[in-house]
N, C-alpha and C. Protein backbone atom coordinates (compact mmCIF):
# COMPACT_ATOMS: atom_id res chain seq x y z
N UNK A 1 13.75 11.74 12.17
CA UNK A 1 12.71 10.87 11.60
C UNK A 1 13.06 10.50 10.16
N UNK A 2 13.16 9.50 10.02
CA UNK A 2 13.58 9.04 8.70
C UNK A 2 12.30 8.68 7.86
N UNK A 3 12.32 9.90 6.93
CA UNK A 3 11.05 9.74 5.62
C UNK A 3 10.91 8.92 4.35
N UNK A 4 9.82 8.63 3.93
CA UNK A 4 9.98 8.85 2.37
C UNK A 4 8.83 8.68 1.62
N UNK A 5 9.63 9.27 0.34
CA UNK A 5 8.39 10.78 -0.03
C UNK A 5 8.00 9.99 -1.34
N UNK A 6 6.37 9.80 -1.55
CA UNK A 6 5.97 9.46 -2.29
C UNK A 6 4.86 10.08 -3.40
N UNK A 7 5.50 10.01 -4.32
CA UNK A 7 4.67 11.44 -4.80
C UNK A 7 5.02 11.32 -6.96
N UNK A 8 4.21 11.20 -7.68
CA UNK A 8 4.83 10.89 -9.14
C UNK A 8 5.07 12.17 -9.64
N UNK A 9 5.22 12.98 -9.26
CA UNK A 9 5.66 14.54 -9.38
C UNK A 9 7.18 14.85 -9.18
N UNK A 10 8.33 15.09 -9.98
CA UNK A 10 9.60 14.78 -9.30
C UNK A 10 9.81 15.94 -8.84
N UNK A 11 9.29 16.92 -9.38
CA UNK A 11 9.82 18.34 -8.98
C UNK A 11 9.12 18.58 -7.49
N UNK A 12 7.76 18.03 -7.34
CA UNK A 12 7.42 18.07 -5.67
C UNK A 12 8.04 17.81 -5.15
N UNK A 13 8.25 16.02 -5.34
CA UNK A 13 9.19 15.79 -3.91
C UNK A 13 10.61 16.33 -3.56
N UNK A 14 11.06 16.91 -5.11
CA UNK A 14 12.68 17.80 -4.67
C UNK A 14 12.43 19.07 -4.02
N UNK A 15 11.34 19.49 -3.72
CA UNK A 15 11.04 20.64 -3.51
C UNK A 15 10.78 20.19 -1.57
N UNK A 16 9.95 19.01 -1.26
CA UNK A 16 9.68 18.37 -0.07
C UNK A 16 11.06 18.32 0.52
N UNK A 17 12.26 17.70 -0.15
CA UNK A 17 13.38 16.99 0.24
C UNK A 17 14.15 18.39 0.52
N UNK A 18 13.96 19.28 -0.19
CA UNK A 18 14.87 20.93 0.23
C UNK A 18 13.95 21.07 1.77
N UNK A 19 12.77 21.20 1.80
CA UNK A 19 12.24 21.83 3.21
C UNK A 19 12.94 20.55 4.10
N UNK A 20 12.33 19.38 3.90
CA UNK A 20 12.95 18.72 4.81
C UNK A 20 14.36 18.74 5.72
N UNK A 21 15.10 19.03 4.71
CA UNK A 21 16.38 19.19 4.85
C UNK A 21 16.96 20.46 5.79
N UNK A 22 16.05 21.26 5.70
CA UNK A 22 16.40 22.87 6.05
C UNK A 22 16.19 22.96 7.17
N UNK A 23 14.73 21.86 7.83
CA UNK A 23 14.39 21.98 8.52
C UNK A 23 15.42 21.01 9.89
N UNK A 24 16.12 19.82 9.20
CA UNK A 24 17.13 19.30 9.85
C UNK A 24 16.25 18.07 10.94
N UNK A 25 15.45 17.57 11.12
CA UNK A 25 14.40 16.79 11.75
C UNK A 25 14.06 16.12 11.38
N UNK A 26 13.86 16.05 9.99
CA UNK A 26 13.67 14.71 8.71
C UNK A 26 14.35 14.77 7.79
N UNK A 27 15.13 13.03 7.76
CA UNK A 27 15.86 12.64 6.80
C UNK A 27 15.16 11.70 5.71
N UNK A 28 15.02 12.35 4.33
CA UNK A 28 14.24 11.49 3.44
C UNK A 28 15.05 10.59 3.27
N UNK A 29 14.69 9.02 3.37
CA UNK A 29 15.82 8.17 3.33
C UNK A 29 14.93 7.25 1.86
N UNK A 30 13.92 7.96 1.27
CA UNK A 30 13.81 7.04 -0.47
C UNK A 30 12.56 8.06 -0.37
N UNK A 31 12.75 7.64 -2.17
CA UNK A 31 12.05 8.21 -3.08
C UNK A 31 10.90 7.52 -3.68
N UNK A 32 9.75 7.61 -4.06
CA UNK A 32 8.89 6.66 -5.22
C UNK A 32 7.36 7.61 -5.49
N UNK A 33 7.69 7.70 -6.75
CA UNK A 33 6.78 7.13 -7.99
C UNK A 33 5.47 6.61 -7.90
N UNK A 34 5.51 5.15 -7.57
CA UNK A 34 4.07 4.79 -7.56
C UNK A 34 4.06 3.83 -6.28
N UNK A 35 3.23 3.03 -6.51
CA UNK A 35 2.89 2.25 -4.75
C UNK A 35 3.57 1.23 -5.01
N UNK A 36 4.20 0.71 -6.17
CA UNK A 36 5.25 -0.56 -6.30
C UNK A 36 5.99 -0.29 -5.87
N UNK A 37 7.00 0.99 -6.26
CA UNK A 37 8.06 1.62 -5.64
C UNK A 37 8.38 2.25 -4.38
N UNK A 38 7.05 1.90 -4.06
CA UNK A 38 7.45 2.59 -2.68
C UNK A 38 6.91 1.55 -1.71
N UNK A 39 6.78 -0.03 -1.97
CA UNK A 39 6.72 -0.95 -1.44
C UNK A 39 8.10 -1.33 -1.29
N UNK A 40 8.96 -1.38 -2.42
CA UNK A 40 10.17 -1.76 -2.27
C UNK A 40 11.29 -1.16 -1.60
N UNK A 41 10.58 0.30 -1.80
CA UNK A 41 11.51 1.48 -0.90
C UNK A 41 11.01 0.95 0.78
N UNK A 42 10.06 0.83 0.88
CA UNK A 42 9.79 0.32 2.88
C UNK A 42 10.40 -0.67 3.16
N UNK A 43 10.86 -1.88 2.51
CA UNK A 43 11.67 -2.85 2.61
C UNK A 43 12.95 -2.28 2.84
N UNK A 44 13.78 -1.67 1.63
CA UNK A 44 14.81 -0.90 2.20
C UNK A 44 15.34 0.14 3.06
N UNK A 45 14.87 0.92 3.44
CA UNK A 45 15.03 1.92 4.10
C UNK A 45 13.98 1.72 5.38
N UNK A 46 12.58 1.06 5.72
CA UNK A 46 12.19 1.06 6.81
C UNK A 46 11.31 2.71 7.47
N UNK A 47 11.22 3.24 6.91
CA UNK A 47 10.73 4.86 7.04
C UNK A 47 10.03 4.61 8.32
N UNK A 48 10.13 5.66 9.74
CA UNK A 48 9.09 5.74 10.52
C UNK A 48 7.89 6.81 9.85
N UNK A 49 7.93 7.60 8.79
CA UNK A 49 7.14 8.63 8.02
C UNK A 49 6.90 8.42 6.42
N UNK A 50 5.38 8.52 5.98
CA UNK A 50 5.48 8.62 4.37
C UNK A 50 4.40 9.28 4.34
N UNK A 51 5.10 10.33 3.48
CA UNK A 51 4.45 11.43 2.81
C UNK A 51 4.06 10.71 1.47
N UNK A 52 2.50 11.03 1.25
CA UNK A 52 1.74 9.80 0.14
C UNK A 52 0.80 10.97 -0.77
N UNK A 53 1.08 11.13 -2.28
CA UNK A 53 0.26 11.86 -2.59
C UNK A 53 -0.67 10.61 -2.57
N UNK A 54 -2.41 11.38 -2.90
CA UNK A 54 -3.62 10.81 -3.30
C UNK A 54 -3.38 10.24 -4.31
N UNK A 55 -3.13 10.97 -5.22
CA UNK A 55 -3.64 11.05 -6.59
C UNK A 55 -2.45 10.34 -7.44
N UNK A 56 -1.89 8.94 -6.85
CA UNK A 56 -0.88 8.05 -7.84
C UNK A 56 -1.60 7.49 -9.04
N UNK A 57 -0.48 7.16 -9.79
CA UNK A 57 -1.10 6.71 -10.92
C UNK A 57 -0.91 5.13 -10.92
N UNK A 58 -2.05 4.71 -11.12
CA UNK A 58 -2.65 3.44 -10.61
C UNK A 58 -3.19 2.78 -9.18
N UNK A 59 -2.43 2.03 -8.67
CA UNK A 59 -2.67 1.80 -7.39
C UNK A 59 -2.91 3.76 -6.31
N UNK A 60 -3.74 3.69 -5.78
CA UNK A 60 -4.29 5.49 -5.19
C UNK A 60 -3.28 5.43 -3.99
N UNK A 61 -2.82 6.53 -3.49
CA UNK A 61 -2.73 6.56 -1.96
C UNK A 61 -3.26 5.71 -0.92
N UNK A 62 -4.82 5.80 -1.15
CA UNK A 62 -5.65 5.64 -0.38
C UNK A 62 -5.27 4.20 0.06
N UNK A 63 -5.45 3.30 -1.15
CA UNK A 63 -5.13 1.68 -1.60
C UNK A 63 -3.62 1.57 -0.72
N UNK A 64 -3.07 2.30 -1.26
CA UNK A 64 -1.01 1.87 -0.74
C UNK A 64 -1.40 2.07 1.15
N UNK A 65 -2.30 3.42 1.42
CA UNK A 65 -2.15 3.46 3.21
C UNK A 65 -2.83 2.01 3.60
N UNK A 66 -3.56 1.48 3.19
CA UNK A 66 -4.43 0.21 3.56
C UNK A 66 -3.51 -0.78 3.29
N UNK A 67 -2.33 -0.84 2.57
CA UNK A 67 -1.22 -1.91 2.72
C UNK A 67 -0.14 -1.92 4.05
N UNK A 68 0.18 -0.18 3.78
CA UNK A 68 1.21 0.63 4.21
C UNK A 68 1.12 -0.18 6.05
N UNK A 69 -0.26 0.34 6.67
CA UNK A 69 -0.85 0.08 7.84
C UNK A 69 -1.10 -1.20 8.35
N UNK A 70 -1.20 -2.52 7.34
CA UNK A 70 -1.34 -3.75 7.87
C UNK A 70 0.26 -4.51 7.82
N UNK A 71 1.32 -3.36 7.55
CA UNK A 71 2.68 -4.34 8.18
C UNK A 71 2.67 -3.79 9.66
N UNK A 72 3.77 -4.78 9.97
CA UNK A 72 4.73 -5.28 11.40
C UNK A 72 4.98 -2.97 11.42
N UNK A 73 5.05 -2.73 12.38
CA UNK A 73 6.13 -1.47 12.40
C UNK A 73 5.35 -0.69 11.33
N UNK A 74 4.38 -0.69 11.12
CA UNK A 74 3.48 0.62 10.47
C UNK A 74 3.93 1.75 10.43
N UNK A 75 4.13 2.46 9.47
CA UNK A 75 4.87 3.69 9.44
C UNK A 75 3.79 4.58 9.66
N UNK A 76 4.44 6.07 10.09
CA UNK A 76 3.01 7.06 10.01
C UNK A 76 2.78 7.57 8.58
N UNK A 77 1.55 7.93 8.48
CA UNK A 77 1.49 8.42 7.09
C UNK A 77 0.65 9.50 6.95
N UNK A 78 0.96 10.66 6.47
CA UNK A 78 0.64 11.99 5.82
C UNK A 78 0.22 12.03 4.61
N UNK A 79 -1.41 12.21 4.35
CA UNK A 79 -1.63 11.98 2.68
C UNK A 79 -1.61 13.64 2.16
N UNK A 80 -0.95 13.84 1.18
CA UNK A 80 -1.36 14.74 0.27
C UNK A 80 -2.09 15.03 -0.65
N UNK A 81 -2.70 16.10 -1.48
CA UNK A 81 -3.59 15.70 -1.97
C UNK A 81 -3.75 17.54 -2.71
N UNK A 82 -4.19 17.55 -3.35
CA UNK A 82 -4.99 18.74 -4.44
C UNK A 82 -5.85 19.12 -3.63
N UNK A 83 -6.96 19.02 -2.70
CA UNK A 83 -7.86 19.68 -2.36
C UNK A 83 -8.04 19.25 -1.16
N UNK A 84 -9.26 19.92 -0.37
CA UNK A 84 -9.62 18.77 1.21
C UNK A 84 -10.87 18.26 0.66
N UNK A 85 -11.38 17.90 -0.28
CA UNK A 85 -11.86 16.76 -0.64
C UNK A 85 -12.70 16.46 0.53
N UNK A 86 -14.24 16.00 1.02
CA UNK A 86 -14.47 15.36 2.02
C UNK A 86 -14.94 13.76 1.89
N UNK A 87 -15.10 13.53 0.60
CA UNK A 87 -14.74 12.17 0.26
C UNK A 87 -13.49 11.55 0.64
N UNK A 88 -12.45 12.13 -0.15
CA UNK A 88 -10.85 12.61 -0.11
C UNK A 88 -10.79 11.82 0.92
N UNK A 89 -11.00 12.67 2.04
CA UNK A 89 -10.73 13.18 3.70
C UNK A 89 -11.24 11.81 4.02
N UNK A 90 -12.16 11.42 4.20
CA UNK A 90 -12.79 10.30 4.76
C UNK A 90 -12.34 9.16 4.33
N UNK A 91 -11.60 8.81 3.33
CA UNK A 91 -10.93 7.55 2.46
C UNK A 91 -10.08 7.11 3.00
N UNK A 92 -9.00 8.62 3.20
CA UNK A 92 -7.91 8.44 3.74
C UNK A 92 -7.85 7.91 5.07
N UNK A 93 -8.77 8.57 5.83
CA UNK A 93 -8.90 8.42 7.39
C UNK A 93 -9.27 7.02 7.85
N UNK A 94 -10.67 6.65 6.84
CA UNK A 94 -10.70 5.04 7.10
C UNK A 94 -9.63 3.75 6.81
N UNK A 95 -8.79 4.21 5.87
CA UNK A 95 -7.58 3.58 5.51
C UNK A 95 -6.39 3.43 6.20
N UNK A 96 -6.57 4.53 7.17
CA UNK A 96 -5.38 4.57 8.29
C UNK A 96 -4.56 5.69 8.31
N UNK A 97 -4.86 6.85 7.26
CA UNK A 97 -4.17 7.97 7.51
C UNK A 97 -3.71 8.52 8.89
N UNK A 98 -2.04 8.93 8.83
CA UNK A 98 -2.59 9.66 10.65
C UNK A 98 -3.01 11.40 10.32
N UNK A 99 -2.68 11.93 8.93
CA UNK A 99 -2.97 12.85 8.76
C UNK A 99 -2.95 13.63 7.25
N UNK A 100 -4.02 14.34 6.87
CA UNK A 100 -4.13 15.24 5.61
C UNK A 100 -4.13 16.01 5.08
N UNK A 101 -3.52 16.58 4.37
CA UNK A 101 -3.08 17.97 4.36
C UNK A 101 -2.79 18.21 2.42
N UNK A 102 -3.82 19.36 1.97
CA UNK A 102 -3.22 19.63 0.25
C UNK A 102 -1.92 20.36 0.45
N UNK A 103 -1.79 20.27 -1.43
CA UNK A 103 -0.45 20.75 -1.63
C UNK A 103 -0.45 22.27 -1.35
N UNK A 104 -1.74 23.13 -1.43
CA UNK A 104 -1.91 24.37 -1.19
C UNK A 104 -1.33 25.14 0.08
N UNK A 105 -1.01 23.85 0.98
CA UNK A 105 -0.59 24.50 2.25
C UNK A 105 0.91 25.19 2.19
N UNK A 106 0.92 25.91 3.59
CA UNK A 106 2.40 26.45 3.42
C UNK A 106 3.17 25.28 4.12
N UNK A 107 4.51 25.82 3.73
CA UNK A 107 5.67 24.81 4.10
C UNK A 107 5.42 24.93 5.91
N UNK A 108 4.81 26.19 6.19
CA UNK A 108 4.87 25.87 8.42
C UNK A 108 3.94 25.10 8.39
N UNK A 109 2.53 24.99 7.65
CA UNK A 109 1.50 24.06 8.22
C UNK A 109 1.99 22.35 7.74
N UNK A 110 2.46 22.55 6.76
CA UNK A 110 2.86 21.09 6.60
C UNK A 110 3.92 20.65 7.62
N UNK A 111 4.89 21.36 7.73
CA UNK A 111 5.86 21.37 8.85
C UNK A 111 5.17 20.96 10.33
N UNK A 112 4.32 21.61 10.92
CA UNK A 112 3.18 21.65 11.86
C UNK A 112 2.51 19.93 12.12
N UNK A 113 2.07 20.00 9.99
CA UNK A 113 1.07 18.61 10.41
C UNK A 113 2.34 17.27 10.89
N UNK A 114 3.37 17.42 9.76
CA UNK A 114 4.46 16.40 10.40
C UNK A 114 4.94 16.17 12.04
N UNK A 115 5.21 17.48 12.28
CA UNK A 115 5.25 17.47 13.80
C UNK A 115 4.30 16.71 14.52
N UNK A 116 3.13 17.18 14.75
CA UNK A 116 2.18 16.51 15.66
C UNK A 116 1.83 15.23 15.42
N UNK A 117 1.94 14.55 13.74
CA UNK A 117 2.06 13.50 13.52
C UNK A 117 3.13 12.08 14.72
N UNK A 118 3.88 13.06 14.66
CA UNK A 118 5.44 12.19 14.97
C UNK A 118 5.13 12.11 16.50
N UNK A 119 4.85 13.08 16.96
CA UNK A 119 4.19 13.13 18.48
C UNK A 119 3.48 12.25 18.94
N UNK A 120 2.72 11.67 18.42
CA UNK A 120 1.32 11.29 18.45
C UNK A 120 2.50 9.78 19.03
N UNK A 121 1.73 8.92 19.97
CA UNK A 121 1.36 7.82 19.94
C UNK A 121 1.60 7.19 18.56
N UNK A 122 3.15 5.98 18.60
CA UNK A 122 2.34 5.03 17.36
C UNK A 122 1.05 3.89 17.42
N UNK A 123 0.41 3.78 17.09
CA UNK A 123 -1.32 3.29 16.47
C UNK A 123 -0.45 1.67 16.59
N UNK A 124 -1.07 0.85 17.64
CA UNK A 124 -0.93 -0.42 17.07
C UNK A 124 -1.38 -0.65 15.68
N UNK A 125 -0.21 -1.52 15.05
CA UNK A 125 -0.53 -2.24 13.95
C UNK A 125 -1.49 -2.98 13.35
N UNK A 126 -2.15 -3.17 12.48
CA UNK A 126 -3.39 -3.84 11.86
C UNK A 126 -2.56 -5.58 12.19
N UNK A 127 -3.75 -6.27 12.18
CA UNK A 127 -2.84 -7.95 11.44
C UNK A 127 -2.55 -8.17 10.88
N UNK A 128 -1.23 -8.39 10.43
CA UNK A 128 0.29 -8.36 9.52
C UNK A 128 -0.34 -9.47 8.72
N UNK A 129 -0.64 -9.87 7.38
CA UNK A 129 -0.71 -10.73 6.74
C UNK A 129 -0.29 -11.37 6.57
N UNK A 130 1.30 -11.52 6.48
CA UNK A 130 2.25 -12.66 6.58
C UNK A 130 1.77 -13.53 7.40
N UNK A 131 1.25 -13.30 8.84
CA UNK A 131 1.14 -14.31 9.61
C UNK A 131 -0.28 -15.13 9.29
N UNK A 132 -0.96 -15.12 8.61
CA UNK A 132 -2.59 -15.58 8.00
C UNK A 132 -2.54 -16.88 7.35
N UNK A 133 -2.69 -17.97 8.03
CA UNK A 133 -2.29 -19.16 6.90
C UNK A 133 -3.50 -19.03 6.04
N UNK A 134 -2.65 -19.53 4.48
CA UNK A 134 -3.95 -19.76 3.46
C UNK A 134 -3.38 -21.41 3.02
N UNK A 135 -4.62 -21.48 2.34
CA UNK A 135 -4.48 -22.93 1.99
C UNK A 135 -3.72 -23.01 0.36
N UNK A 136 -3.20 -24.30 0.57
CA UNK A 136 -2.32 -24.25 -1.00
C UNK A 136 -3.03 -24.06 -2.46
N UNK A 137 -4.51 -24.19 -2.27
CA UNK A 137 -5.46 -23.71 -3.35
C UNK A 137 -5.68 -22.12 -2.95
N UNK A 138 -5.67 -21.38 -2.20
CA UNK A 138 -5.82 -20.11 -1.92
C UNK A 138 -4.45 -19.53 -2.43
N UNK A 139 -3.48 -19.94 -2.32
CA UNK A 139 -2.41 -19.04 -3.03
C UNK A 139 -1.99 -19.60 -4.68
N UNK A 140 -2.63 -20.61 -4.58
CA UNK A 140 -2.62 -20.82 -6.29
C UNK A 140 -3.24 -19.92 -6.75
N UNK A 141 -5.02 -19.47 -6.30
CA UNK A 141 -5.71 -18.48 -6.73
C UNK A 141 -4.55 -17.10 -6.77
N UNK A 142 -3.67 -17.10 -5.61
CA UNK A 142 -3.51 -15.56 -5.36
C UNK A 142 -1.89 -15.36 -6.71
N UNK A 143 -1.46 -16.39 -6.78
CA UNK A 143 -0.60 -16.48 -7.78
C UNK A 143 -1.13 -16.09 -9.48
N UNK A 144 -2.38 -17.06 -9.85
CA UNK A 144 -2.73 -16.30 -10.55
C UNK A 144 -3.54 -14.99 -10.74
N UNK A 145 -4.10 -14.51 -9.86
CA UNK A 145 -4.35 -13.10 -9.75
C UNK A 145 -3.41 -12.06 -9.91
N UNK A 146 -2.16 -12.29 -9.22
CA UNK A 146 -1.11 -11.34 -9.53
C UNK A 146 -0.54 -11.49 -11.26
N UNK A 147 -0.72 -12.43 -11.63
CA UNK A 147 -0.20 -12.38 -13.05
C UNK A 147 -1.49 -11.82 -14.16
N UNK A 148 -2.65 -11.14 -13.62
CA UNK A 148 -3.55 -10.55 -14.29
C UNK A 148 -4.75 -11.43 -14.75
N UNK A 149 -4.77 -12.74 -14.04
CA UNK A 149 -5.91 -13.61 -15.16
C UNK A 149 -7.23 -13.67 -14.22
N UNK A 150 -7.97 -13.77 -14.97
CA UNK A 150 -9.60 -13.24 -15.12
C UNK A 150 -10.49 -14.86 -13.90
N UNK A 151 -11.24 -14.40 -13.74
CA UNK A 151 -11.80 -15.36 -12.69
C UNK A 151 -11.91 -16.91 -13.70
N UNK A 152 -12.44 -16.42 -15.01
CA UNK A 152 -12.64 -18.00 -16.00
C UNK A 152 -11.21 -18.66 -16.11
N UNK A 153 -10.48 -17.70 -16.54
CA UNK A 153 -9.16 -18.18 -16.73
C UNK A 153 -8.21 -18.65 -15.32
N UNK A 154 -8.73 -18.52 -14.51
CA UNK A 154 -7.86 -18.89 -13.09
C UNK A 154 -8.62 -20.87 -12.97
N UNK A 155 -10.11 -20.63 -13.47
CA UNK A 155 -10.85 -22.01 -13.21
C UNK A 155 -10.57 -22.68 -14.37
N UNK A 156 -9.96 -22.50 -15.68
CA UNK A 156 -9.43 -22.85 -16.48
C UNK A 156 -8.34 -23.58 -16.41
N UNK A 157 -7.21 -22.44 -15.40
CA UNK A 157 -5.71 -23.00 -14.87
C UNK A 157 -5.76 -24.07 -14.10
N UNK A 158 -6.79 -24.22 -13.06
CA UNK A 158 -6.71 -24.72 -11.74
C UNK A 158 -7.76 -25.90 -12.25
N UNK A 159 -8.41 -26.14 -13.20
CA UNK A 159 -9.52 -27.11 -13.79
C UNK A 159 -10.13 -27.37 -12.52
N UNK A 160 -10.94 -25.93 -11.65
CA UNK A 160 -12.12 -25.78 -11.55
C UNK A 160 -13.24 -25.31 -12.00
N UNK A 161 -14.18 -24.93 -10.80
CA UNK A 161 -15.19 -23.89 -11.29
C UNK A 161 -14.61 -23.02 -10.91
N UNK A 162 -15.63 -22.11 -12.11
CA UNK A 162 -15.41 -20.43 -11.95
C UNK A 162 -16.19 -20.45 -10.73
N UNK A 163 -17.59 -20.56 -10.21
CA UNK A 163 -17.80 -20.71 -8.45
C UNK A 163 -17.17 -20.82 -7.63
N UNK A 164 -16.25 -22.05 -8.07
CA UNK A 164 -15.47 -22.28 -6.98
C UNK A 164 -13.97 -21.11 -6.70
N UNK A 165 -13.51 -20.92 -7.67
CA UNK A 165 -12.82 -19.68 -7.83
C UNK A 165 -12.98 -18.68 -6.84
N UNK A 166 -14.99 -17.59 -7.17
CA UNK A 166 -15.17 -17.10 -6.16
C UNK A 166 -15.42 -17.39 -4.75
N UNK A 167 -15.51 -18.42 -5.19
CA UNK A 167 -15.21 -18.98 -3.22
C UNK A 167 -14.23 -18.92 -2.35
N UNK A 168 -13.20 -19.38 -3.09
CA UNK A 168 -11.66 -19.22 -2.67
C UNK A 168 -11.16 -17.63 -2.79
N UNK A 169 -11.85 -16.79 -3.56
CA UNK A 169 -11.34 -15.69 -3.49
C UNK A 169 -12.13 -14.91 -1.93
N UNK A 170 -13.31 -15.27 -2.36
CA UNK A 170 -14.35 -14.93 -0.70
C UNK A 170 -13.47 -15.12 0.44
N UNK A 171 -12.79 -16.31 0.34
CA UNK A 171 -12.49 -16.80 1.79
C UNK A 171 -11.07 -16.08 2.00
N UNK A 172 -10.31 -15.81 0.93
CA UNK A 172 -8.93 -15.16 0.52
C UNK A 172 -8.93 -14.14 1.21
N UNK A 173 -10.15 -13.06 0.76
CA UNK A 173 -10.08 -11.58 0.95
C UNK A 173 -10.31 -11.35 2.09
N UNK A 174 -10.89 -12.31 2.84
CA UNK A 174 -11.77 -12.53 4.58
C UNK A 174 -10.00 -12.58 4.89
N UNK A 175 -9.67 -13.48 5.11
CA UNK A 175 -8.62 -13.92 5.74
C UNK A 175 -7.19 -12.65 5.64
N UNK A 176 -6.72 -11.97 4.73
CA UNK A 176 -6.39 -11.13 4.53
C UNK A 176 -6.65 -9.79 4.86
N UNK A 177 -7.84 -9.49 5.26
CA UNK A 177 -8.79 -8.22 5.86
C UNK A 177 -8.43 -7.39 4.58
N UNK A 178 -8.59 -7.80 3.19
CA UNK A 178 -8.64 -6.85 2.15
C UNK A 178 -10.29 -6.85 1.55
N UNK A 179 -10.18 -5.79 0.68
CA UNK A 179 -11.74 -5.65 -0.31
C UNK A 179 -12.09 -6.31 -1.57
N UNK A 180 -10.50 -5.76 -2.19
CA UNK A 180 -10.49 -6.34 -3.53
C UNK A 180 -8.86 -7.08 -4.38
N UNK A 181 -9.37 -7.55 -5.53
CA UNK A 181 -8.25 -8.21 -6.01
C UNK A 181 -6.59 -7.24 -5.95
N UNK A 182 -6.90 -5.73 -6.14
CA UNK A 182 -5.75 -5.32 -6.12
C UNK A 182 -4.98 -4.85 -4.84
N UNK A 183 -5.64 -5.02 -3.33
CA UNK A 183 -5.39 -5.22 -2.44
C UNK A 183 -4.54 -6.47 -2.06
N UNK A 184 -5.04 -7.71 -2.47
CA UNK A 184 -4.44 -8.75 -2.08
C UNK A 184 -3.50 -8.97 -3.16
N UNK A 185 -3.20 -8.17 -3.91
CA UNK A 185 -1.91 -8.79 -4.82
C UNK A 185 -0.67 -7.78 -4.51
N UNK A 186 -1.11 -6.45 -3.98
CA UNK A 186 -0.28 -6.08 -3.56
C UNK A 186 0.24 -6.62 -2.13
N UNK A 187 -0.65 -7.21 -1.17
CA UNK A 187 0.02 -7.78 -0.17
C UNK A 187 0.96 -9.00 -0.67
N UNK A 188 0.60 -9.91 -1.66
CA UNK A 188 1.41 -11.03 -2.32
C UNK A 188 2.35 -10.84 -2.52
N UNK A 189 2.52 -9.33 -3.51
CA UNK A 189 3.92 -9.23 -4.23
C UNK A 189 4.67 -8.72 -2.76
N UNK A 190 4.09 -7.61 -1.70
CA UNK A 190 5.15 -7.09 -0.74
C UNK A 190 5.63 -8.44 0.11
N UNK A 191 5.04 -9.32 0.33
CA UNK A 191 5.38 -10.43 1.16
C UNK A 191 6.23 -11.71 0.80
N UNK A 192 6.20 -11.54 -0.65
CA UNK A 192 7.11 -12.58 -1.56
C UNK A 192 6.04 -13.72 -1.57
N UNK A 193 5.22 -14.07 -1.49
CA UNK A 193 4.34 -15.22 -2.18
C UNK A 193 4.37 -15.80 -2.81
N UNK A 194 4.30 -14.91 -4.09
CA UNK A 194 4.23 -15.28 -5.19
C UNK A 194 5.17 -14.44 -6.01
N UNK A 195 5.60 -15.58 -7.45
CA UNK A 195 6.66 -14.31 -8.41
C UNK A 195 5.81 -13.78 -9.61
N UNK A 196 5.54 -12.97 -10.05
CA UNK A 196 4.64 -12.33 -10.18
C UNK A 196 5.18 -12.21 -11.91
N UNK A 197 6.48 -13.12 -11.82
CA UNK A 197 6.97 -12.86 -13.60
C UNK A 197 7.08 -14.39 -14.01
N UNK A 198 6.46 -15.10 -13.37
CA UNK A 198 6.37 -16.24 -14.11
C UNK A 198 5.17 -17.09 -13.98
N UNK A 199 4.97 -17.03 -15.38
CA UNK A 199 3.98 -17.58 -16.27
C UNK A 199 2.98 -18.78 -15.91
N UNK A 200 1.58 -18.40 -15.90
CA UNK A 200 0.81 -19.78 -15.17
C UNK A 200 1.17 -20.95 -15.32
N UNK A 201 0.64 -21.53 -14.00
CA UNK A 201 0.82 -23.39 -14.82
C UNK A 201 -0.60 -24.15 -14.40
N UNK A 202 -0.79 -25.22 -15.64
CA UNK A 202 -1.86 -25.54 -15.75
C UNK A 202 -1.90 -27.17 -15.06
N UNK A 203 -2.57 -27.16 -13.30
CA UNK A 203 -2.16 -28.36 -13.18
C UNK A 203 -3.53 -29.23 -12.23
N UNK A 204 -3.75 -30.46 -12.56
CA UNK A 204 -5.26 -30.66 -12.04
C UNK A 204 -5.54 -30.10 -10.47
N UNK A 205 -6.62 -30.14 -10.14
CA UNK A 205 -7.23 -29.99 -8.52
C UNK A 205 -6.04 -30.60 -7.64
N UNK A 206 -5.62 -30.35 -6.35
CA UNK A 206 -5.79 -31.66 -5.31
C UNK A 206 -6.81 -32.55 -5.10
């Protein structure tokens, strides 16, 4: 089973990547940090497994499994976490976790939860976003959202309303099956949409 271990702790995951290894059944094939990095790591390497702490800094676990789960080939995913949490627990699960487990556990129960994970039936896939047409004012919105600008400043760029703004974002987030703005920008940036390093442009309505 080819893994990878996501976790902003480096000494965890070298510590994950020794059991893994010992155990000879999983090959960690990437490493990451935060949920950017480990967007770019699923592109490369393709993981059928990701081990996800909770507790990233910025974008959560929770947020990355709700991306993780609406591609093509959904990987399984194992959240980690500091405690069993029953908030925690329930976040994860509605997000698509296949399973949860703290760091408190021993290396057999984690060993254990991976196993039965891998066993399991893969979970048809959510609807892949790529395939969702939006309209060429819907990814103008989603272009400037990824570059950080504020609902006035997007109706500023686009010389609409700020109404109209949330309208297009309403219909955005529907169409996408996301909640919020940092949901759909992480689907933008994983899908290539939009480039996310260059600078608004200010150009009338259609």
């Amino acid at each position: 089973r080819r893994v990878l271990l996501v976790d902003d702790h480096a000494l965890y995951r070298r510590g994950l990547c020794r059991l893994l290894a010992e155990r000879g059944t999983y090959t960690v094939v990437g490493e990451a940090a935060s949920a950017y990095e480990a967007l770019a790591q699923m592109d490369l390497h393709r993981p059928d497994l990701v081990l996800l702490d909770l507790h990233l800094p910025g974008v959560t676990g929770v947020q990355l499994t709700t991306v993780l789960k609406r591609r093509r080939n959904a990987p399984r995913v194992v959240m980690l976490a500091r405690s069993a949490d029953e908030g925690n627990v329930r976040a994860a699960r509605t997000a698509g976790a296949d399973a949860y487990i703290t760091k408190r556990s021993t290396n057999k129960e984690l060993l254990a939860t991976l196993d039965r994970v891998c066993a399991q039936p893969r979970a048809a896939p959510a609807r892949d976003a790529a395939a969702l047409p939006l309209s060429t004012r819907e990814v103008e919105i989603l272009d400037c959202m990824v570059r950080g600008l504020s609902n006035r400043e997007i109706a500023e760029a686009l010389f609409i309303s700020e109404q109209t703004v949330k309208n297009h974002m309403s219909r955005l987030f529907h169409k996408l099956h996301v909640r919020d703005r940092l949901q759909a920008v992480l689907f933008a940036i994983q899908h290539g949409w939009v480039n996310p390093g260059r600078p608004a442009d200010r150009h009338p309505a259609a």
